[in-house]
ModelCIF file with pLDDT and N, C-alpha, C, O atoms, coordinates in Angstrom:
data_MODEL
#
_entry.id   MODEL 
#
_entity.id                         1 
_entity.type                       polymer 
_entity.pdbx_number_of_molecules   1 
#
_entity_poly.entity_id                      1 
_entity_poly.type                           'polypeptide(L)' 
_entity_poly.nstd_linkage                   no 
_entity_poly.nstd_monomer                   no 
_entity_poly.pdbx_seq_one_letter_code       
;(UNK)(UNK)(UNK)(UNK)(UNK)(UNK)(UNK)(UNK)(UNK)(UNK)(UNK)(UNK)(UNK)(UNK)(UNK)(UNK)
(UNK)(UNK)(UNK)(UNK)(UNK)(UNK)(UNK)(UNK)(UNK)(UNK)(UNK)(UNK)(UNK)(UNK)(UNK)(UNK)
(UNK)(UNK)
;
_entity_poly.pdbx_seq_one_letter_code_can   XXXXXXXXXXXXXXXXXXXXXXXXXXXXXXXXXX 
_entity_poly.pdbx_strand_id                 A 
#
loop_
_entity_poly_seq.entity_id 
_entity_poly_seq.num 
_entity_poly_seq.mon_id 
_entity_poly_seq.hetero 
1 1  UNK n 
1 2  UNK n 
1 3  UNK n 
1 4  UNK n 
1 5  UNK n 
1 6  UNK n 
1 7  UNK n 
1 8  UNK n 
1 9  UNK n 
1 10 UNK n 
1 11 UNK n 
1 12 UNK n 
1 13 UNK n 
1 14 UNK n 
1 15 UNK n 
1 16 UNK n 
1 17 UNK n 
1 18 UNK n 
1 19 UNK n 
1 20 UNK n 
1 21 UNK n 
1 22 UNK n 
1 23 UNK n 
1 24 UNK n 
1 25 UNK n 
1 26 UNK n 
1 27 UNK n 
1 28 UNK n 
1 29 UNK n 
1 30 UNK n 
1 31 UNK n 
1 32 UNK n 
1 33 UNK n 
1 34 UNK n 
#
_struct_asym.id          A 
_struct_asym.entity_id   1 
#
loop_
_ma_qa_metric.id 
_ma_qa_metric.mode 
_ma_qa_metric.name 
_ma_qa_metric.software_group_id 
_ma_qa_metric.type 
1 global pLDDT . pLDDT 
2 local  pLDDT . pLDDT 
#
_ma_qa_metric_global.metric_id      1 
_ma_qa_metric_global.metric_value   94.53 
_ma_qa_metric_global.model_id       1 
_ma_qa_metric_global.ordinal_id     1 
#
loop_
_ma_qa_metric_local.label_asym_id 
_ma_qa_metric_local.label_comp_id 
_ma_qa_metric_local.label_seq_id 
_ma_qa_metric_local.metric_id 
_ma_qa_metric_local.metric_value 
_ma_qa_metric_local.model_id 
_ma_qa_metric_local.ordinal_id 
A UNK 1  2 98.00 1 1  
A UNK 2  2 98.00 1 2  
A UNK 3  2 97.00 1 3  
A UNK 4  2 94.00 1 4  
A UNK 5  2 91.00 1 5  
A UNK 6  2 94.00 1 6  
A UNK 7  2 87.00 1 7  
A UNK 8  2 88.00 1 8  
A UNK 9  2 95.00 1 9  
A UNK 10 2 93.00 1 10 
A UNK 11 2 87.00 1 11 
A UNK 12 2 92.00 1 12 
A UNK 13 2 96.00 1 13 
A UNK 14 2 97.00 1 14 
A UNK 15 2 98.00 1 15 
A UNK 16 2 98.00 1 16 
A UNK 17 2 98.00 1 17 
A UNK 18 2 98.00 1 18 
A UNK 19 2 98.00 1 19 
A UNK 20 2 98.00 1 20 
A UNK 21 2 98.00 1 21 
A UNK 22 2 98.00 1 22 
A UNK 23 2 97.00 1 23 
A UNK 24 2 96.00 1 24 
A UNK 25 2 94.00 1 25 
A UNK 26 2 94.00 1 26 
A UNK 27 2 92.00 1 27 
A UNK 28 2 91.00 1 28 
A UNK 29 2 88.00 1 29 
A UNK 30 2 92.00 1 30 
A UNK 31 2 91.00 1 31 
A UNK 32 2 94.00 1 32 
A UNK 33 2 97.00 1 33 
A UNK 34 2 97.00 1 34 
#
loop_
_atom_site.group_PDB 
_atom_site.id 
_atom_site.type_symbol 
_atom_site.label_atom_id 
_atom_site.label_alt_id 
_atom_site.label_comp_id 
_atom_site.label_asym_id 
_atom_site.label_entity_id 
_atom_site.label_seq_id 
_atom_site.pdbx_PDB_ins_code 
_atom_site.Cartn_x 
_atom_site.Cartn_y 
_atom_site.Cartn_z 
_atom_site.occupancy 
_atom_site.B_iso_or_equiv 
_atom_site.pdbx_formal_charge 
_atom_site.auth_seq_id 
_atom_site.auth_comp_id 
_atom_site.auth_asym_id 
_atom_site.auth_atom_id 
_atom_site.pdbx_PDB_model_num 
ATOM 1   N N  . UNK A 1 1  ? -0.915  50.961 -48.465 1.00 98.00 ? 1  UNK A N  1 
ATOM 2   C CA . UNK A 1 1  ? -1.360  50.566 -49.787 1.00 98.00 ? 1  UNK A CA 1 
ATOM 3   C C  . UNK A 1 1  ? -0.211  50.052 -50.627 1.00 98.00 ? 1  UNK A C  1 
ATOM 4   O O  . UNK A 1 1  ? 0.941   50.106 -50.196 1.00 98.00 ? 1  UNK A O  1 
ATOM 5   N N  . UNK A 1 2  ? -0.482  49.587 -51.736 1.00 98.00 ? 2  UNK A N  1 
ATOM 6   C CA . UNK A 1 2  ? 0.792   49.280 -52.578 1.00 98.00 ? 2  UNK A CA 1 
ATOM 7   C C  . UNK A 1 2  ? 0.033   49.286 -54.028 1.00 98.00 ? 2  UNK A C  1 
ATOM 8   O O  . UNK A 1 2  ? -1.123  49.708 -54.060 1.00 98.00 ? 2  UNK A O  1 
ATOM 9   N N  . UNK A 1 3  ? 0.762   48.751 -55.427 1.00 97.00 ? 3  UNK A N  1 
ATOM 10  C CA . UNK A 1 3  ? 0.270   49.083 -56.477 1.00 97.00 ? 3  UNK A CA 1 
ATOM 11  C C  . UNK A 1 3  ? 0.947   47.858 -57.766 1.00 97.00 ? 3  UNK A C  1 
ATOM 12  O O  . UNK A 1 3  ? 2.098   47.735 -58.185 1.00 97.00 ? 3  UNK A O  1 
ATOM 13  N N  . UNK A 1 4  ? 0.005   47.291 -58.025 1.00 94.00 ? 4  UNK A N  1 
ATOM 14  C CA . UNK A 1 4  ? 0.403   46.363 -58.845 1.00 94.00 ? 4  UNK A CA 1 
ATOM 15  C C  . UNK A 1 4  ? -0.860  45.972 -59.973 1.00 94.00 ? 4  UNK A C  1 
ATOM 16  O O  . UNK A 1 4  ? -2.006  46.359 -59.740 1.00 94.00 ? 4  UNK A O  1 
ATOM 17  N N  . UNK A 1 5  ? -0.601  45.329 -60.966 1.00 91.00 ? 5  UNK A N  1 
ATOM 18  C CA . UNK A 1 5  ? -1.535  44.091 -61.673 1.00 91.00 ? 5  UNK A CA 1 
ATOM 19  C C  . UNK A 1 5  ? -2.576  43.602 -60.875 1.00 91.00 ? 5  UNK A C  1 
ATOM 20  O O  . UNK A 1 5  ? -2.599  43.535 -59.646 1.00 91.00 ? 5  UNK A O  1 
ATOM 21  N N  . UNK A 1 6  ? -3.387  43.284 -61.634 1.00 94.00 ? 6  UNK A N  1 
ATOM 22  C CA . UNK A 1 6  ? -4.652  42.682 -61.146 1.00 94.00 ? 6  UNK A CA 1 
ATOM 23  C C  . UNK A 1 6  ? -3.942  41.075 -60.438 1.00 94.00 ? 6  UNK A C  1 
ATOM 24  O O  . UNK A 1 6  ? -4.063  40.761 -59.254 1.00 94.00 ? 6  UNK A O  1 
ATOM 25  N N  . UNK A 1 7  ? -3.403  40.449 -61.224 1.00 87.00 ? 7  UNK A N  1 
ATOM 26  C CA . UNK A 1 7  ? -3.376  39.288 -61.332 1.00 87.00 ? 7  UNK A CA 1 
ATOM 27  C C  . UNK A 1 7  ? -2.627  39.084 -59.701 1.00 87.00 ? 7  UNK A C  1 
ATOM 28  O O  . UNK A 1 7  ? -3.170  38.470 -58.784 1.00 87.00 ? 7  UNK A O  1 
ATOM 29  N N  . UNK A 1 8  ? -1.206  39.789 -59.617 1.00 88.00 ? 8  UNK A N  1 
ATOM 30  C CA . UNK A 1 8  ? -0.629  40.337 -58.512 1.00 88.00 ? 8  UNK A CA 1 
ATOM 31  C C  . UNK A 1 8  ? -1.203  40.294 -57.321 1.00 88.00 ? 8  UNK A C  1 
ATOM 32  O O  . UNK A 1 8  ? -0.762  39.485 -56.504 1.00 88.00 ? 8  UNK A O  1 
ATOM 33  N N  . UNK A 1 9  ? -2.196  41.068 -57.005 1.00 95.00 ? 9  UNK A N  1 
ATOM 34  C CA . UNK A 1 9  ? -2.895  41.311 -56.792 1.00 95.00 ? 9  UNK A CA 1 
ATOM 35  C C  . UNK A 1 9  ? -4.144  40.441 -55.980 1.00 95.00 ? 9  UNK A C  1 
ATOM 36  O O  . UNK A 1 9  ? -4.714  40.567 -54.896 1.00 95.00 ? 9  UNK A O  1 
ATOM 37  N N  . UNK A 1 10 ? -4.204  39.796 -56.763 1.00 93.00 ? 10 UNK A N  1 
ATOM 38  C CA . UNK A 1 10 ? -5.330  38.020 -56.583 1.00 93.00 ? 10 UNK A CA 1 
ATOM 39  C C  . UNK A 1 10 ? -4.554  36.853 -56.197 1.00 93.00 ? 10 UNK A C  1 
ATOM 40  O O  . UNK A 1 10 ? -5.020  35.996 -55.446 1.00 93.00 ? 10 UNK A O  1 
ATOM 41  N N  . UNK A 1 11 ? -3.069  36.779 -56.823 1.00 87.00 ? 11 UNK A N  1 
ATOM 42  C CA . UNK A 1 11 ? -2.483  35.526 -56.243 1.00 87.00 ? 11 UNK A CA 1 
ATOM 43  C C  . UNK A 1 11 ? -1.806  35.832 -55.137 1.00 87.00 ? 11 UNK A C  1 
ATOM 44  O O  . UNK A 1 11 ? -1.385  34.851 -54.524 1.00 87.00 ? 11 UNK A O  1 
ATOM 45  N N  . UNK A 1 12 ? -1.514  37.112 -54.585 1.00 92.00 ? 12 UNK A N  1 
ATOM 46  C CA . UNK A 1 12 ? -0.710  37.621 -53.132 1.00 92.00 ? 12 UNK A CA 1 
ATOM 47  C C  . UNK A 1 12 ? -1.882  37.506 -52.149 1.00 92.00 ? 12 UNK A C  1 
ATOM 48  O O  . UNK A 1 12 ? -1.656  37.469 -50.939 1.00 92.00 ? 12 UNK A O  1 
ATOM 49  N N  . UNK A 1 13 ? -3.139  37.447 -52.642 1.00 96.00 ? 13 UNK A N  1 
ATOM 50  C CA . UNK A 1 13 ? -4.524  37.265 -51.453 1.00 96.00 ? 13 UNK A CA 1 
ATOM 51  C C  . UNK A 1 13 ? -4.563  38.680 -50.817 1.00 96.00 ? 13 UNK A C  1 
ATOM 52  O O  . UNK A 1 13 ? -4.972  38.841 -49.667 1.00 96.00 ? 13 UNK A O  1 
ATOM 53  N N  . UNK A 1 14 ? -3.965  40.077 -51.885 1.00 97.00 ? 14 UNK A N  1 
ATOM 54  C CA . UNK A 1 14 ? -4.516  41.620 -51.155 1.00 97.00 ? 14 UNK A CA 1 
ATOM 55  C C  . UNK A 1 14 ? -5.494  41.785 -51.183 1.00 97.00 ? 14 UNK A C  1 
ATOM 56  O O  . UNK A 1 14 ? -5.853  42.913 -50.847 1.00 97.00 ? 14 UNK A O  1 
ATOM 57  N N  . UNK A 1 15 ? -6.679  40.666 -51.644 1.00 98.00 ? 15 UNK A N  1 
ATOM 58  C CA . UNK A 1 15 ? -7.920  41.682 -51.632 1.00 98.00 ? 15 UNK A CA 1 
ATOM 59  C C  . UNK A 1 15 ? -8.441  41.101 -50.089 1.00 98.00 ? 15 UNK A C  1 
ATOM 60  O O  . UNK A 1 15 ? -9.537  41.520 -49.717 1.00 98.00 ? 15 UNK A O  1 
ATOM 61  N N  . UNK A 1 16 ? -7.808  40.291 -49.309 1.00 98.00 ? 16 UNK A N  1 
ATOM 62  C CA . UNK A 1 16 ? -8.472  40.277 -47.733 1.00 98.00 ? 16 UNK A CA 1 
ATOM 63  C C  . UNK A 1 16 ? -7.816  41.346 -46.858 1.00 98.00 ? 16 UNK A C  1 
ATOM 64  O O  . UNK A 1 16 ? -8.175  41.436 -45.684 1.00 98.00 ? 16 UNK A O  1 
ATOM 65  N N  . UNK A 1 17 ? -6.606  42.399 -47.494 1.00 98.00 ? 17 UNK A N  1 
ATOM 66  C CA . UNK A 1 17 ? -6.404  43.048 -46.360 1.00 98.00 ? 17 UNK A CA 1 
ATOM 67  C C  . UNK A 1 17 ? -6.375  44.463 -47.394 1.00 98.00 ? 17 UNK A C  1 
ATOM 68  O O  . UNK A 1 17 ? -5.562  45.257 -46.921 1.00 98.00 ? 17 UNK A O  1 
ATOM 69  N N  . UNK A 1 18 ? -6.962  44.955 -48.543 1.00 98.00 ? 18 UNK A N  1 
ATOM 70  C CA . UNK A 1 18 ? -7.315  45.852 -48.888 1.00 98.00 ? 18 UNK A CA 1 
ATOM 71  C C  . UNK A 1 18 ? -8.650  46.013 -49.972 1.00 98.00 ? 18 UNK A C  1 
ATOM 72  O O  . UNK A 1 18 ? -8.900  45.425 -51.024 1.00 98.00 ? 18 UNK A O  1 
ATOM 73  N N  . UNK A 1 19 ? -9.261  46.908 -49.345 1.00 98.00 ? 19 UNK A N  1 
ATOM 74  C CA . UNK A 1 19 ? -10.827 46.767 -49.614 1.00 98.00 ? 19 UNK A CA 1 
ATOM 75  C C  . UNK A 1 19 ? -10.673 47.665 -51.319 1.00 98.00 ? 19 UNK A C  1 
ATOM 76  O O  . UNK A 1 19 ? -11.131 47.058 -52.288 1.00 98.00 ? 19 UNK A O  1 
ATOM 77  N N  . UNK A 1 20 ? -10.229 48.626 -51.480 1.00 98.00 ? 20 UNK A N  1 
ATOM 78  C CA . UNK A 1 20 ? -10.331 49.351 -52.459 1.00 98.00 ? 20 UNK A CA 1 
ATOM 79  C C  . UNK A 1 20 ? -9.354  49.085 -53.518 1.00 98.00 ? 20 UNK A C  1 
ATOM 80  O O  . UNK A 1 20 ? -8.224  48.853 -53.088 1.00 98.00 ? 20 UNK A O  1 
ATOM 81  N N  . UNK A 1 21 ? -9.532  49.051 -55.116 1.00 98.00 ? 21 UNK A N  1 
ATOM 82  C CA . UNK A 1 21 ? -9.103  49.026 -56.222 1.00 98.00 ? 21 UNK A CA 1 
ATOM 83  C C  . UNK A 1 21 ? -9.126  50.227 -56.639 1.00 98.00 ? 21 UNK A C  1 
ATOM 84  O O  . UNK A 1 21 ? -10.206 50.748 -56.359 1.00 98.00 ? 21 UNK A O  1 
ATOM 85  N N  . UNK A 1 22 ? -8.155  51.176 -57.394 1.00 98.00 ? 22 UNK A N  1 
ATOM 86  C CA . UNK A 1 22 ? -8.055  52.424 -57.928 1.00 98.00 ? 22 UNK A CA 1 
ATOM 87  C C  . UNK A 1 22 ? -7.526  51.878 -59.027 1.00 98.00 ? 22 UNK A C  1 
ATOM 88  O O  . UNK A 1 22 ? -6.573  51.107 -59.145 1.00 98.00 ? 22 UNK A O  1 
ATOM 89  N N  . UNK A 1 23 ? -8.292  52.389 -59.876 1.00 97.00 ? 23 UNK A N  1 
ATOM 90  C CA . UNK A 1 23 ? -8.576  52.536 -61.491 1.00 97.00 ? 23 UNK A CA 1 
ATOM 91  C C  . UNK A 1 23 ? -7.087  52.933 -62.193 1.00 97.00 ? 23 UNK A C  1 
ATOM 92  O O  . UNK A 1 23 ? -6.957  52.720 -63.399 1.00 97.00 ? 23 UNK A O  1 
ATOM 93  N N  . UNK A 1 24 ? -6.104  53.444 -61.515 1.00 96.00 ? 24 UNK A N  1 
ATOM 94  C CA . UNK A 1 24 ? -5.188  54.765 -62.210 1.00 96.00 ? 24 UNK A CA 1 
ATOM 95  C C  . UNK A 1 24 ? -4.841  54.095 -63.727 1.00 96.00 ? 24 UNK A C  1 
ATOM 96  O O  . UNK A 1 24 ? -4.792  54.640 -64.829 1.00 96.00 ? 24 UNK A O  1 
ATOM 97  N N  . UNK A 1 25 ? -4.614  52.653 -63.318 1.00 94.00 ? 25 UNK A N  1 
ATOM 98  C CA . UNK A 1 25 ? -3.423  52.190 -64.682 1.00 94.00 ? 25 UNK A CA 1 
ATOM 99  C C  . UNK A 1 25 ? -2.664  52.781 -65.096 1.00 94.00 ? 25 UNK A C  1 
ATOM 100 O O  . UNK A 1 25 ? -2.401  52.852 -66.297 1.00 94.00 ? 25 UNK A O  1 
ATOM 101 N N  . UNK A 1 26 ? -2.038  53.443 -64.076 1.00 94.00 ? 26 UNK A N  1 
ATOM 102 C CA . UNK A 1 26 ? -0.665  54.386 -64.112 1.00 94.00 ? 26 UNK A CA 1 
ATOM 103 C C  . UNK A 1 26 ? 1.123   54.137 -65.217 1.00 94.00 ? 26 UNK A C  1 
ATOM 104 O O  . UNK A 1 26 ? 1.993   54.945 -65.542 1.00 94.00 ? 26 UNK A O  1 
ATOM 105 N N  . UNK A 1 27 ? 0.961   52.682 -65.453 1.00 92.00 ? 27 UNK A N  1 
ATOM 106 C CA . UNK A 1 27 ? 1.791   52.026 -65.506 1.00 92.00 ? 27 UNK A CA 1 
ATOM 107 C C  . UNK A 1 27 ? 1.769   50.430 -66.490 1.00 92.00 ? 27 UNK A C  1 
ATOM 108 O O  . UNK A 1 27 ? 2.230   49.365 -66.080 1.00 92.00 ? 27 UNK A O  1 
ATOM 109 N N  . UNK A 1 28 ? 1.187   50.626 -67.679 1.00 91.00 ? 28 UNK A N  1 
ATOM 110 C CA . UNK A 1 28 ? 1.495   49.943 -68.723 1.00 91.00 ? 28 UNK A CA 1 
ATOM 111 C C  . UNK A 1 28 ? 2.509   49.403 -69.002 1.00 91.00 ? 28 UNK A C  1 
ATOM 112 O O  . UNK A 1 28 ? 2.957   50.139 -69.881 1.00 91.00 ? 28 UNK A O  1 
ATOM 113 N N  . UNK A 1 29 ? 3.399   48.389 -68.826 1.00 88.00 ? 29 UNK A N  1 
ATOM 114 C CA . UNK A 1 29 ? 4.332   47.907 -69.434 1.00 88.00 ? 29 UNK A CA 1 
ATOM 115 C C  . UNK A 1 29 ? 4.585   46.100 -69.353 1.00 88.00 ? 29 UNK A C  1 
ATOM 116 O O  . UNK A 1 29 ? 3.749   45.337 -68.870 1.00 88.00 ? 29 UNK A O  1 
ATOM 117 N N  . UNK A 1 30 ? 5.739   45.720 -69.860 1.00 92.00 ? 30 UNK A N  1 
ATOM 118 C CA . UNK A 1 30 ? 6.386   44.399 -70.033 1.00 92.00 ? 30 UNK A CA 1 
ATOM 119 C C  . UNK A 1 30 ? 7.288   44.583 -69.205 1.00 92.00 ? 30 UNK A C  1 
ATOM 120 O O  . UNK A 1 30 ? 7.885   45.603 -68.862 1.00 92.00 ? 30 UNK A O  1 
ATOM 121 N N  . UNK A 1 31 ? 7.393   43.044 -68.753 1.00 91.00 ? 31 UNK A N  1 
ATOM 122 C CA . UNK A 1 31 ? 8.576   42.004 -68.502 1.00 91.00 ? 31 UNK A CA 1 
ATOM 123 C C  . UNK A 1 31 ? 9.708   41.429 -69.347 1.00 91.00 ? 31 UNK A C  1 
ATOM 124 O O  . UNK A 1 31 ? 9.473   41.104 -70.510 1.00 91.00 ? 31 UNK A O  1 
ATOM 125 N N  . UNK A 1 32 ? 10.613  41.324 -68.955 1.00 94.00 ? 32 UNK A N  1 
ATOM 126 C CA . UNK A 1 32 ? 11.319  40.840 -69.783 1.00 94.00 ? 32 UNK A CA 1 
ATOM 127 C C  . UNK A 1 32 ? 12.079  39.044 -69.117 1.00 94.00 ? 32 UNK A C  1 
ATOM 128 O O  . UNK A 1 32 ? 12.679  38.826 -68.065 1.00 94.00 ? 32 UNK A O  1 
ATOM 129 N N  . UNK A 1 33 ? 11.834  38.399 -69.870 1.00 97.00 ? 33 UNK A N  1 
ATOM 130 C CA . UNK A 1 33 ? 12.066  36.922 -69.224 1.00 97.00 ? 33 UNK A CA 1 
ATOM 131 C C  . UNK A 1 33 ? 14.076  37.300 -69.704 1.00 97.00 ? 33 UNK A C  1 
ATOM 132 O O  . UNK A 1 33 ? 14.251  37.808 -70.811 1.00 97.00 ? 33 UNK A O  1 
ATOM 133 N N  . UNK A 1 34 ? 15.211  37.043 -68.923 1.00 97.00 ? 34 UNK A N  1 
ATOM 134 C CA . UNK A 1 34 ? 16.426  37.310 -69.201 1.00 97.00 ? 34 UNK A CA 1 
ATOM 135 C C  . UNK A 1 34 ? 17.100  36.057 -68.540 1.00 97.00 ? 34 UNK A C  1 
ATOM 136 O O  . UNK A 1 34 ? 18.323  35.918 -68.582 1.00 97.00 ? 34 UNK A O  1 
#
């Protein structure tokens, strides 16, 4: 498994090799462009 953003997520193409989404939203935060 691994754990990221939705968006992450959709443009890496994980949803053909992992079936399940967990809710946690463990992890709220920003980027910083530097």
């Amino acid at each position: 498994g691994q754990e990221n953003p939705f968006a992450l997520i959709k443009d890496a193409g994980l949803y053909e090799v992992q079936k399940y989404c967990m809710l946690t939203e463990h992890v709220k935060s920003w980027a910083y462009v530097v």
